[in-house]
N, C-alpha and C. Protein backbone atom coordinates (compact mmCIF):
# COMPACT_ATOMS: atom_id res chain seq x y z
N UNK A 1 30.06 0.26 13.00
CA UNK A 1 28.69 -0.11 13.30
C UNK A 1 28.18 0.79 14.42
N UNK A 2 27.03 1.02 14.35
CA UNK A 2 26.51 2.02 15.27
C UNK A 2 25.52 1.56 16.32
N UNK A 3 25.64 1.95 17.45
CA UNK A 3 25.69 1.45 18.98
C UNK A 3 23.93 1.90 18.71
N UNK A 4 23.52 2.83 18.42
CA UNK A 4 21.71 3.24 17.88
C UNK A 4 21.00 1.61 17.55
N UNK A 5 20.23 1.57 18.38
CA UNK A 5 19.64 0.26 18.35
C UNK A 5 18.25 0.72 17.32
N UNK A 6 17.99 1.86 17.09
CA UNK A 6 17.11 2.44 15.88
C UNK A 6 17.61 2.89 14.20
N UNK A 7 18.95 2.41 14.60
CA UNK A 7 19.74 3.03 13.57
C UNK A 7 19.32 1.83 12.05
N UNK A 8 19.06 0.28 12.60
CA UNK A 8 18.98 -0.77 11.56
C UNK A 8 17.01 -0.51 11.44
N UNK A 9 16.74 0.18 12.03
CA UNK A 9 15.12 -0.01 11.71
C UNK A 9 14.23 0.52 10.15
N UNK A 10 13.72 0.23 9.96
CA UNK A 10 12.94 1.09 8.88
C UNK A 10 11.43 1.28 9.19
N UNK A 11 10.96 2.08 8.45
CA UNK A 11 9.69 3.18 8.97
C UNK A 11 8.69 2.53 7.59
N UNK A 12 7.68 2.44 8.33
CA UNK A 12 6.89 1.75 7.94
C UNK A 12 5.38 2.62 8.23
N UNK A 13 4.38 3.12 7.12
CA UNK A 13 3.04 3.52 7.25
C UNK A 13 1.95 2.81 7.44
N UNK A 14 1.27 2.48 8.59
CA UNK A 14 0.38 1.47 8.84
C UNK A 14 -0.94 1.86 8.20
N UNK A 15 -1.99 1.29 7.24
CA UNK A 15 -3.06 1.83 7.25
C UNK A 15 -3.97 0.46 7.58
N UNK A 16 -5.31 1.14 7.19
CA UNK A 16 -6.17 -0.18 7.70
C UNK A 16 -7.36 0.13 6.63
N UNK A 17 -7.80 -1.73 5.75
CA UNK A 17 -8.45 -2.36 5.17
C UNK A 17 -9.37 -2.88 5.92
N UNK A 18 -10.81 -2.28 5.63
CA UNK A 18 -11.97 -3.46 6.66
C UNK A 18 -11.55 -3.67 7.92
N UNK A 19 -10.97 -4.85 8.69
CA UNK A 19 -10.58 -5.20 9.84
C UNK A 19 -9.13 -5.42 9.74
N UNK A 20 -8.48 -5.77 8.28
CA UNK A 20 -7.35 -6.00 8.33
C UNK A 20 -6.13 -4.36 8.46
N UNK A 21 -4.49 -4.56 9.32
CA UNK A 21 -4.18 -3.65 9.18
C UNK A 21 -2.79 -3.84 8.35
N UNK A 22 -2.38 -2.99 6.89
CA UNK A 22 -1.19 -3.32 6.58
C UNK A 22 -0.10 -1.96 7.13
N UNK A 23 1.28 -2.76 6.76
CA UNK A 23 2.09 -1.12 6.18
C UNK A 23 3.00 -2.12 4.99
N UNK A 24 3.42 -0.29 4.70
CA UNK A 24 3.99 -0.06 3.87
C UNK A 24 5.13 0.75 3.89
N UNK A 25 6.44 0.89 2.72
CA UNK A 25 7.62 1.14 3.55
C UNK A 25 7.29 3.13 3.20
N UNK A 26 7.35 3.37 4.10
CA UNK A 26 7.34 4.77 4.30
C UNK A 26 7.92 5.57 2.76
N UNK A 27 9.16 5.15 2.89
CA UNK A 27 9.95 6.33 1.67
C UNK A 27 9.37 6.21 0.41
N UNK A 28 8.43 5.28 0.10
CA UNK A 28 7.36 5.13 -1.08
C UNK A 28 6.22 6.81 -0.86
N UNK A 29 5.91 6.99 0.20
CA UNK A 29 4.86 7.87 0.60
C UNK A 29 5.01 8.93 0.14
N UNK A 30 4.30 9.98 -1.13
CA UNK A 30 4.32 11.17 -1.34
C UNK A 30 4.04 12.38 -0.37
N UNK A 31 2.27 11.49 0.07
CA UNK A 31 1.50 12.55 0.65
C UNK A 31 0.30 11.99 1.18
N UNK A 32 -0.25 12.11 2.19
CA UNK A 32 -1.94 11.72 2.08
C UNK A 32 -2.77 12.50 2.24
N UNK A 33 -4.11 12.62 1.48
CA UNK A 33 -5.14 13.13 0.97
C UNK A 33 -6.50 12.49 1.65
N UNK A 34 -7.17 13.65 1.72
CA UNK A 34 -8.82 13.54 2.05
C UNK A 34 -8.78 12.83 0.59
N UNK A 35 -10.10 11.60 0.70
CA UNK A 35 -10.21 11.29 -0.43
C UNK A 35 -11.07 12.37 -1.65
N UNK A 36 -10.97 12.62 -2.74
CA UNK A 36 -11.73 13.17 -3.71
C UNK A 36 -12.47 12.73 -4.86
N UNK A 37 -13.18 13.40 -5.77
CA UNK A 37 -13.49 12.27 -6.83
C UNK A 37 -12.65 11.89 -7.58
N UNK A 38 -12.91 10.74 -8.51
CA UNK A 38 -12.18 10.90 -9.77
C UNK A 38 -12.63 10.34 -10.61
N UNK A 39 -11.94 10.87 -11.98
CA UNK A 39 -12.97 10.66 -13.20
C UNK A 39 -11.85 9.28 -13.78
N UNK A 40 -13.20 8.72 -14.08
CA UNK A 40 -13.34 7.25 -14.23
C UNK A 40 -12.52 6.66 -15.56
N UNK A 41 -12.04 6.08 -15.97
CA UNK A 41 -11.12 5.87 -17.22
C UNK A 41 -12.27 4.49 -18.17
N UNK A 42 -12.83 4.51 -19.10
CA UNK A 42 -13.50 3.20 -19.71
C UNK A 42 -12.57 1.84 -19.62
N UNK A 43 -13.68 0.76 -19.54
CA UNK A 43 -12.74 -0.50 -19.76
C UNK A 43 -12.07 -0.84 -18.48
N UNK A 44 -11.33 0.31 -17.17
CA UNK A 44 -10.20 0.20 -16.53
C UNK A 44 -11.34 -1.08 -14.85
N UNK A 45 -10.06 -2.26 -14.87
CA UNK A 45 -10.95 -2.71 -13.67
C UNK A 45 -11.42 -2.35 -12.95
N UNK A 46 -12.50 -3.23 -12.19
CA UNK A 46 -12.78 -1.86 -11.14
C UNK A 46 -12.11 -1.85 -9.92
N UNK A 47 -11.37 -2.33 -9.26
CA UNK A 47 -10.23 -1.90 -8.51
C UNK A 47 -9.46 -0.63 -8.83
N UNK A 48 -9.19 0.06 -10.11
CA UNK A 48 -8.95 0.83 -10.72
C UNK A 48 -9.88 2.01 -10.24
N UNK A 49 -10.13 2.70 -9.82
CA UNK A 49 -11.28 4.37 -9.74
C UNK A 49 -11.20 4.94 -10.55
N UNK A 50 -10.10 5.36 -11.07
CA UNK A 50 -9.75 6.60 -12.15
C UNK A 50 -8.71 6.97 -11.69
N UNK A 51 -8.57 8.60 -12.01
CA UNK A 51 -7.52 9.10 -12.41
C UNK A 51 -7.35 10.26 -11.17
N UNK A 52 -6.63 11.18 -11.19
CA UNK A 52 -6.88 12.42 -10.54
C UNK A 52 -6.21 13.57 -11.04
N UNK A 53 -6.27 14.94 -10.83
CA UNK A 53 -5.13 15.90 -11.48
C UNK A 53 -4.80 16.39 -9.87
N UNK A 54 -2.92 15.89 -9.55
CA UNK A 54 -2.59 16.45 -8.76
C UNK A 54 -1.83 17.54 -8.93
N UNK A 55 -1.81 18.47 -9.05
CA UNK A 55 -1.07 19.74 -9.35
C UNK A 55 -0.73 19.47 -10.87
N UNK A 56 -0.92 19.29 -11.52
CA UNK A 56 -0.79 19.27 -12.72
C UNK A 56 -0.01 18.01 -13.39
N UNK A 57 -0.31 17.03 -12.75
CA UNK A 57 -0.04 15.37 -12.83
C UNK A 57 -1.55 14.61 -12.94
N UNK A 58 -1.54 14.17 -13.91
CA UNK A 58 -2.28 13.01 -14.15
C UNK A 58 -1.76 11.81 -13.34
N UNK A 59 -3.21 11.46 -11.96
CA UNK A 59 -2.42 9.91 -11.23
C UNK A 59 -3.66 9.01 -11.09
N UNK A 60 -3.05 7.72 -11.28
CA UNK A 60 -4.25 6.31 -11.57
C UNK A 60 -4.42 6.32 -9.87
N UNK A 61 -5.89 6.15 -9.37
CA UNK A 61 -6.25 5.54 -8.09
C UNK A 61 -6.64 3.97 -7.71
N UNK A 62 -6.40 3.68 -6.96
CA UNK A 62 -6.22 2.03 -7.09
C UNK A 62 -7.14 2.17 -5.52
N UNK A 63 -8.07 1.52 -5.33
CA UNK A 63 -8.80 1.22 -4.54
C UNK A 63 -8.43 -0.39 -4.02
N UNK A 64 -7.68 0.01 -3.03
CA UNK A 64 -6.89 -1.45 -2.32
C UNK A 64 -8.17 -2.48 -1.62
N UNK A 65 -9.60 -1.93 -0.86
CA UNK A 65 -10.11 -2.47 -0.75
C UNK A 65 -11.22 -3.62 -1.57
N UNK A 66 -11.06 -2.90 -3.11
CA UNK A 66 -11.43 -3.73 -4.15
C UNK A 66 -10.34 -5.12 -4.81
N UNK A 67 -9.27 -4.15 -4.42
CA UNK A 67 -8.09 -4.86 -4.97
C UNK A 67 -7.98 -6.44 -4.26
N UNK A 68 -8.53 -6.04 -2.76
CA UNK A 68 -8.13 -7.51 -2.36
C UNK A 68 -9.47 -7.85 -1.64
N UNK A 69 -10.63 -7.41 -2.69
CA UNK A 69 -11.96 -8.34 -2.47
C UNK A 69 -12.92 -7.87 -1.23
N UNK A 70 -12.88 -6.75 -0.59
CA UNK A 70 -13.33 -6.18 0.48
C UNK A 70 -14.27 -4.92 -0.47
N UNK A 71 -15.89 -5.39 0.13
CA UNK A 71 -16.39 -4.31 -0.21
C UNK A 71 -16.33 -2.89 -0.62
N UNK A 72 -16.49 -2.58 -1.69
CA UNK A 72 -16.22 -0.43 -1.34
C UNK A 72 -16.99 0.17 -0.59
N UNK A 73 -16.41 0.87 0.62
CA UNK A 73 -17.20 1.76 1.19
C UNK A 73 -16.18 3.12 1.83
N UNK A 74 -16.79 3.98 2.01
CA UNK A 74 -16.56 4.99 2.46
C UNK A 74 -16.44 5.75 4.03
N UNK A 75 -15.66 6.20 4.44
CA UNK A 75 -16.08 6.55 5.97
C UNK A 75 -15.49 7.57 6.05
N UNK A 76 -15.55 8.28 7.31
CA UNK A 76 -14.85 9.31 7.89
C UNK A 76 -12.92 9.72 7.45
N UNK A 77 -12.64 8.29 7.71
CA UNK A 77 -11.54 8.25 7.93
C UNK A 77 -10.75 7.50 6.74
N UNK A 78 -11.33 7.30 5.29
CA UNK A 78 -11.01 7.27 4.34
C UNK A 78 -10.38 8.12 3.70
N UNK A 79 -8.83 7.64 2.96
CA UNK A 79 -8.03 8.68 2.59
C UNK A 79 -7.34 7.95 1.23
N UNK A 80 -6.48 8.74 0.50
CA UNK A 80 -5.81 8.00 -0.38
C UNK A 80 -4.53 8.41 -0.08
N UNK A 81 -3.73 7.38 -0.72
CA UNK A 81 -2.44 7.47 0.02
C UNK A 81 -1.40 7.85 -1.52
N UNK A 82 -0.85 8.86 -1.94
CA UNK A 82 -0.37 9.31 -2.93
C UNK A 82 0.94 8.80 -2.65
N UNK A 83 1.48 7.40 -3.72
CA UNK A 83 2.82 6.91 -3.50
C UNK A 83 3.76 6.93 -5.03
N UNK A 84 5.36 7.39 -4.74
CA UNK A 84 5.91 7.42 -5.98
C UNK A 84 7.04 6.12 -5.87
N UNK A 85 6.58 5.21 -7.30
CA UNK A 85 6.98 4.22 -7.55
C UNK A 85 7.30 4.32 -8.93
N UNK A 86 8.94 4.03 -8.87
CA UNK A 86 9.40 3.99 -9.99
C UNK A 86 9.03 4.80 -11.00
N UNK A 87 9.52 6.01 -10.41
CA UNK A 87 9.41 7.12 -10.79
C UNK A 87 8.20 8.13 -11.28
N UNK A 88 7.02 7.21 -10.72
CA UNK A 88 5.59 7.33 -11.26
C UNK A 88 4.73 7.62 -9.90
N UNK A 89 3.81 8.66 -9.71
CA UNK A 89 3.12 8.60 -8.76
C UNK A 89 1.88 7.71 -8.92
N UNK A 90 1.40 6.55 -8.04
CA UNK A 90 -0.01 6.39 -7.97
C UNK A 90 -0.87 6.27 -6.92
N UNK A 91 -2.03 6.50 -6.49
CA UNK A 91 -3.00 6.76 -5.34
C UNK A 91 -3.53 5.47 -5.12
N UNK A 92 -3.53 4.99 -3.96
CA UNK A 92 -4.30 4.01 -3.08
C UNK A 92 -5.62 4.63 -2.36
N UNK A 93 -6.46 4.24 -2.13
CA UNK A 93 -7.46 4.45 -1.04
C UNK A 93 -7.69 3.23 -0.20
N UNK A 94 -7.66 4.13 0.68
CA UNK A 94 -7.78 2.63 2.13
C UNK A 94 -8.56 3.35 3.19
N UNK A 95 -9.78 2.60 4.66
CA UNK A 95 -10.13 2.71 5.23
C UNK A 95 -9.32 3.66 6.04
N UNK A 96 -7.90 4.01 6.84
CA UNK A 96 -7.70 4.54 7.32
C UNK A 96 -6.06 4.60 7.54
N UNK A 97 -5.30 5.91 7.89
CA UNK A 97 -4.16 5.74 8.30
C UNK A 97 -3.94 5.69 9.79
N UNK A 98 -2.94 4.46 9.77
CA UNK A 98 -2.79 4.19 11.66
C UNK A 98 -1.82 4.89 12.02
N UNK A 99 -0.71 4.81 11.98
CA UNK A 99 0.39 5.42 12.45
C UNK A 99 1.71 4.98 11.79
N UNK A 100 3.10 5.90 12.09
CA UNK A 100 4.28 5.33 11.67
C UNK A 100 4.69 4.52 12.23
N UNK A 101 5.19 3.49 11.71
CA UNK A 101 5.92 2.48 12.83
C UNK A 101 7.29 1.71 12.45
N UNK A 102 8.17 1.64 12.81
CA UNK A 102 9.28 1.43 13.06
C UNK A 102 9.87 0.15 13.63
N UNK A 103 10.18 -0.59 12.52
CA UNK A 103 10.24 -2.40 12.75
C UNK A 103 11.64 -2.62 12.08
N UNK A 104 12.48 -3.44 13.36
CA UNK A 104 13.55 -3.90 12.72
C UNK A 104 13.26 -5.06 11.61
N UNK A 105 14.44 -5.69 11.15
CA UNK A 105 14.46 -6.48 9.63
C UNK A 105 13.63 -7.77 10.87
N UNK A 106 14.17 -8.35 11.74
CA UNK A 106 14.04 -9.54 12.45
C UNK A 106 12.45 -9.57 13.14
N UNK A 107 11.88 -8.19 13.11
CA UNK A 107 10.40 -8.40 13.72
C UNK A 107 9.45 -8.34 12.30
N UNK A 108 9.65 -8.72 11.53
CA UNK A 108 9.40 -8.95 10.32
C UNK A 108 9.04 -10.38 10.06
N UNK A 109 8.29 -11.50 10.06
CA UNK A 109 8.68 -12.81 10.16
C UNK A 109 7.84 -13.32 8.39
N UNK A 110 8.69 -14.17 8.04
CA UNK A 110 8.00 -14.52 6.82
C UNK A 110 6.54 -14.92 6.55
N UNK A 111 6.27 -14.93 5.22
CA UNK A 111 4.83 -14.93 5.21
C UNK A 111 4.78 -16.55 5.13
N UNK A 112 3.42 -16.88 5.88
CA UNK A 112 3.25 -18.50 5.83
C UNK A 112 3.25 -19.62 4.31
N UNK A 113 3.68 -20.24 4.16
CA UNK A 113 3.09 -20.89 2.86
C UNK A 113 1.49 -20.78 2.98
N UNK A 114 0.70 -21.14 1.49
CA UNK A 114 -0.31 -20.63 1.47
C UNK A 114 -1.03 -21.45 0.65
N UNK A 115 -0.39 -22.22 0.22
CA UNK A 115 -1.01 -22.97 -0.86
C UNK A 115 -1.01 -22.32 -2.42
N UNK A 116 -1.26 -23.19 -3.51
CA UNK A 116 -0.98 -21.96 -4.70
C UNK A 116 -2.71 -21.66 -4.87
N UNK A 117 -3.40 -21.86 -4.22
CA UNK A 117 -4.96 -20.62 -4.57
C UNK A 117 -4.59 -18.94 -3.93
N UNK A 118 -3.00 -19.14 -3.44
CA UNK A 118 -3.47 -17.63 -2.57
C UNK A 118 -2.13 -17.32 -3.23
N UNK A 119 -2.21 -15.69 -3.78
CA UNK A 119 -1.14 -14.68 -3.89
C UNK A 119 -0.90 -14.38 -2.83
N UNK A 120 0.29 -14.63 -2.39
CA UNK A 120 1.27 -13.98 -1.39
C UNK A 120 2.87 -13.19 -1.72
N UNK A 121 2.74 -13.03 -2.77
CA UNK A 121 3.91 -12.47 -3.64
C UNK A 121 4.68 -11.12 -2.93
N UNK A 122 3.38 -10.61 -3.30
CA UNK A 122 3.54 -8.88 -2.78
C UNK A 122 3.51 -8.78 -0.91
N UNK A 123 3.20 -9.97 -0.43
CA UNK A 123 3.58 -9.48 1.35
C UNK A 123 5.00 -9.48 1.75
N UNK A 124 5.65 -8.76 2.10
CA UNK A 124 7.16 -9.13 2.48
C UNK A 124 7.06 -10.10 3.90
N UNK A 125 6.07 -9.71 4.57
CA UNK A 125 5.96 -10.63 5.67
C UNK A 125 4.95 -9.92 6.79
N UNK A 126 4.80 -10.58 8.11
CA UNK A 126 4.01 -10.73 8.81
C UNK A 126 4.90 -9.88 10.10
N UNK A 127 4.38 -8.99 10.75
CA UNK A 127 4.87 -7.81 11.90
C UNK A 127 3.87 -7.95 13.19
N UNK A 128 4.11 -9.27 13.89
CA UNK A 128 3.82 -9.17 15.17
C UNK A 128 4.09 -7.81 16.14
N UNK A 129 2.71 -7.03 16.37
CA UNK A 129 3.12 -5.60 17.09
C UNK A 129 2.01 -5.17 18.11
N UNK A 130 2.15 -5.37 19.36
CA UNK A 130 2.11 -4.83 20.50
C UNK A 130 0.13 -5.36 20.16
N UNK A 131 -0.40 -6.66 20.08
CA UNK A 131 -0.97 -7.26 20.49
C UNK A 131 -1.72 -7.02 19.00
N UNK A 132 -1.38 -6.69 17.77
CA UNK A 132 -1.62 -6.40 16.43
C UNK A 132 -0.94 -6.87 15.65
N UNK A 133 -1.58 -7.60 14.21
CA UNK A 133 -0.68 -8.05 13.27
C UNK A 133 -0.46 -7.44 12.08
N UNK A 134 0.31 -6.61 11.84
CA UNK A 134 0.90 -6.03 10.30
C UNK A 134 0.82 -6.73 9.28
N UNK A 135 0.30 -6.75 8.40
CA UNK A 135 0.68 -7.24 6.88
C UNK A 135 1.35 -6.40 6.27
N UNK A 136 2.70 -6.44 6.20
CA UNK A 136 3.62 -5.71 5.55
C UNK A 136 3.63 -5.77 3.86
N UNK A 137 3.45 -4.98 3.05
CA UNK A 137 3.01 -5.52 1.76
C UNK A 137 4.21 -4.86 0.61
N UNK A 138 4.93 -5.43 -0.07
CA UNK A 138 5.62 -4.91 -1.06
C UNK A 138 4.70 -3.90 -2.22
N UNK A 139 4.35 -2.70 -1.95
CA UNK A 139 3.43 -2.09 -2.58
C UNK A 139 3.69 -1.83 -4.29
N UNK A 140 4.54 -1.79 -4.80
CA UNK A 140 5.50 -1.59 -6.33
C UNK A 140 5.19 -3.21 -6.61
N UNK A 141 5.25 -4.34 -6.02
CA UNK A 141 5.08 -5.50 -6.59
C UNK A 141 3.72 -5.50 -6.41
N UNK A 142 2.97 -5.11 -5.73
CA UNK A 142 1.40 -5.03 -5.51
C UNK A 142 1.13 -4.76 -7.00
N UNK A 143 1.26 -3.62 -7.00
CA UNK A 143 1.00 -2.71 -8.05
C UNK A 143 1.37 -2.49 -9.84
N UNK A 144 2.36 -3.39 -9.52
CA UNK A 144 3.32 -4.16 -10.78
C UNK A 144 2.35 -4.76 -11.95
N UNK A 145 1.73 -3.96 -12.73
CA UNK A 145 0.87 -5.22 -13.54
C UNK A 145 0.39 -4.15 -14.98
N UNK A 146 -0.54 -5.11 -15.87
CA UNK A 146 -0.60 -4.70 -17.17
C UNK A 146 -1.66 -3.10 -16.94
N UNK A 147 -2.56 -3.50 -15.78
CA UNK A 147 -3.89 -2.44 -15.97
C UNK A 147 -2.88 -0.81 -15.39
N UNK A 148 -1.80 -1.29 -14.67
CA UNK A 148 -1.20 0.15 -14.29
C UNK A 148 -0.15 0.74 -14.75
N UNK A 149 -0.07 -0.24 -16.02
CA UNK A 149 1.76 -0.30 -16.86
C UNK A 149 2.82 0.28 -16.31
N UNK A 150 2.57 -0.30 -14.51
CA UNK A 150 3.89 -0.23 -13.39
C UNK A 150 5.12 -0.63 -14.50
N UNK A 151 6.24 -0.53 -14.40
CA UNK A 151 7.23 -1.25 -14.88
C UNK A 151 7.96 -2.63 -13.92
N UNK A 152 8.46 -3.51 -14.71
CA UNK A 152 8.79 -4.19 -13.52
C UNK A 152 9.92 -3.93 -12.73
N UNK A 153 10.58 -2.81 -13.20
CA UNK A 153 12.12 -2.33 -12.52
C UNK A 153 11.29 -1.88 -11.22
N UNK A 154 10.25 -1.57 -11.08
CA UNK A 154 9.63 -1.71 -9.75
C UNK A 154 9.56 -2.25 -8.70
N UNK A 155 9.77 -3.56 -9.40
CA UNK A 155 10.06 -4.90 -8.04
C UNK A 155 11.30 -4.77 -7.67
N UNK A 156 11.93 -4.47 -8.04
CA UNK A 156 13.68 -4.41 -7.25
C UNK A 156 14.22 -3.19 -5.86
């Protein structure tokens, strides 16, 4: 066992929704991008944006602030966050990236019961941090569903 009191931590990408701020576990992270356009797919929800050509990859954009009911808007500091899940790349857009951050398993605290009107599936839990609260979000179970034909070997 190793005496590195950083050694049990994992790295975590903070971004920020409206007022809310999540992360996500880092080694998911391809790349992040100025946001760009993208061409629109028929039928696809609208949480869904479209598509993009990244170097010669076709990737679905998922607009997280639609996803969880927060107006679309645009700012300065709007980016998409290019993540590979299960063996598939797909793009998020979110208000902004905060920083890396680095949370042991124990500053992690479970997510509250919620009643069954609220999905809480995809949060792994709640990251009390330096006068800020993390919503830590299982992003592959986020993302897990029919409109993105995620697979479910995703959730594991």
């Amino acid at each position: 066992m190793s005496a590195d009191p950083n050694a049990q931590r994992d790295e975590f990408l903070s971004f920020r929704l409206a007022s809310e701020e999540y992360a996500l576990d880092i080694l998911q992270v391809r790349e992040i991008r100025a946001c760009e356009q993208v061409t629109r797919i028929p039928d696809a929800p609208a949480f869904v944006k479209g598509v993009i050509n990244l170097r010669g990859l076709i990737v679905p954009i998922v607009d997280l602030r639609l996803k969880f009911g927060h107006p679309a808007a645009f700012g300065a500091g709007t980016v998409m966050i290019i993540l590979n899940i299960a063996e598939r790349l797909v793009g998020i857009v979110v208000d902004a990236v905060s920083d890396v951050v680095a949370l042991l398993p124990s500053q992690i605290r479970p997510t509250p019961e919620m009643g069954t009107t609220v999905d809480v599936s995809f949060i792994r839990g709640l990251a009390p941090l330096e006068g800020r609260m993390l919503i830590v979000v299982d992003i592959a179970r986020l993302l897990a569903n029919e409109e993105l034909a995620l697979p479910e070997e995703a959730l594991s």
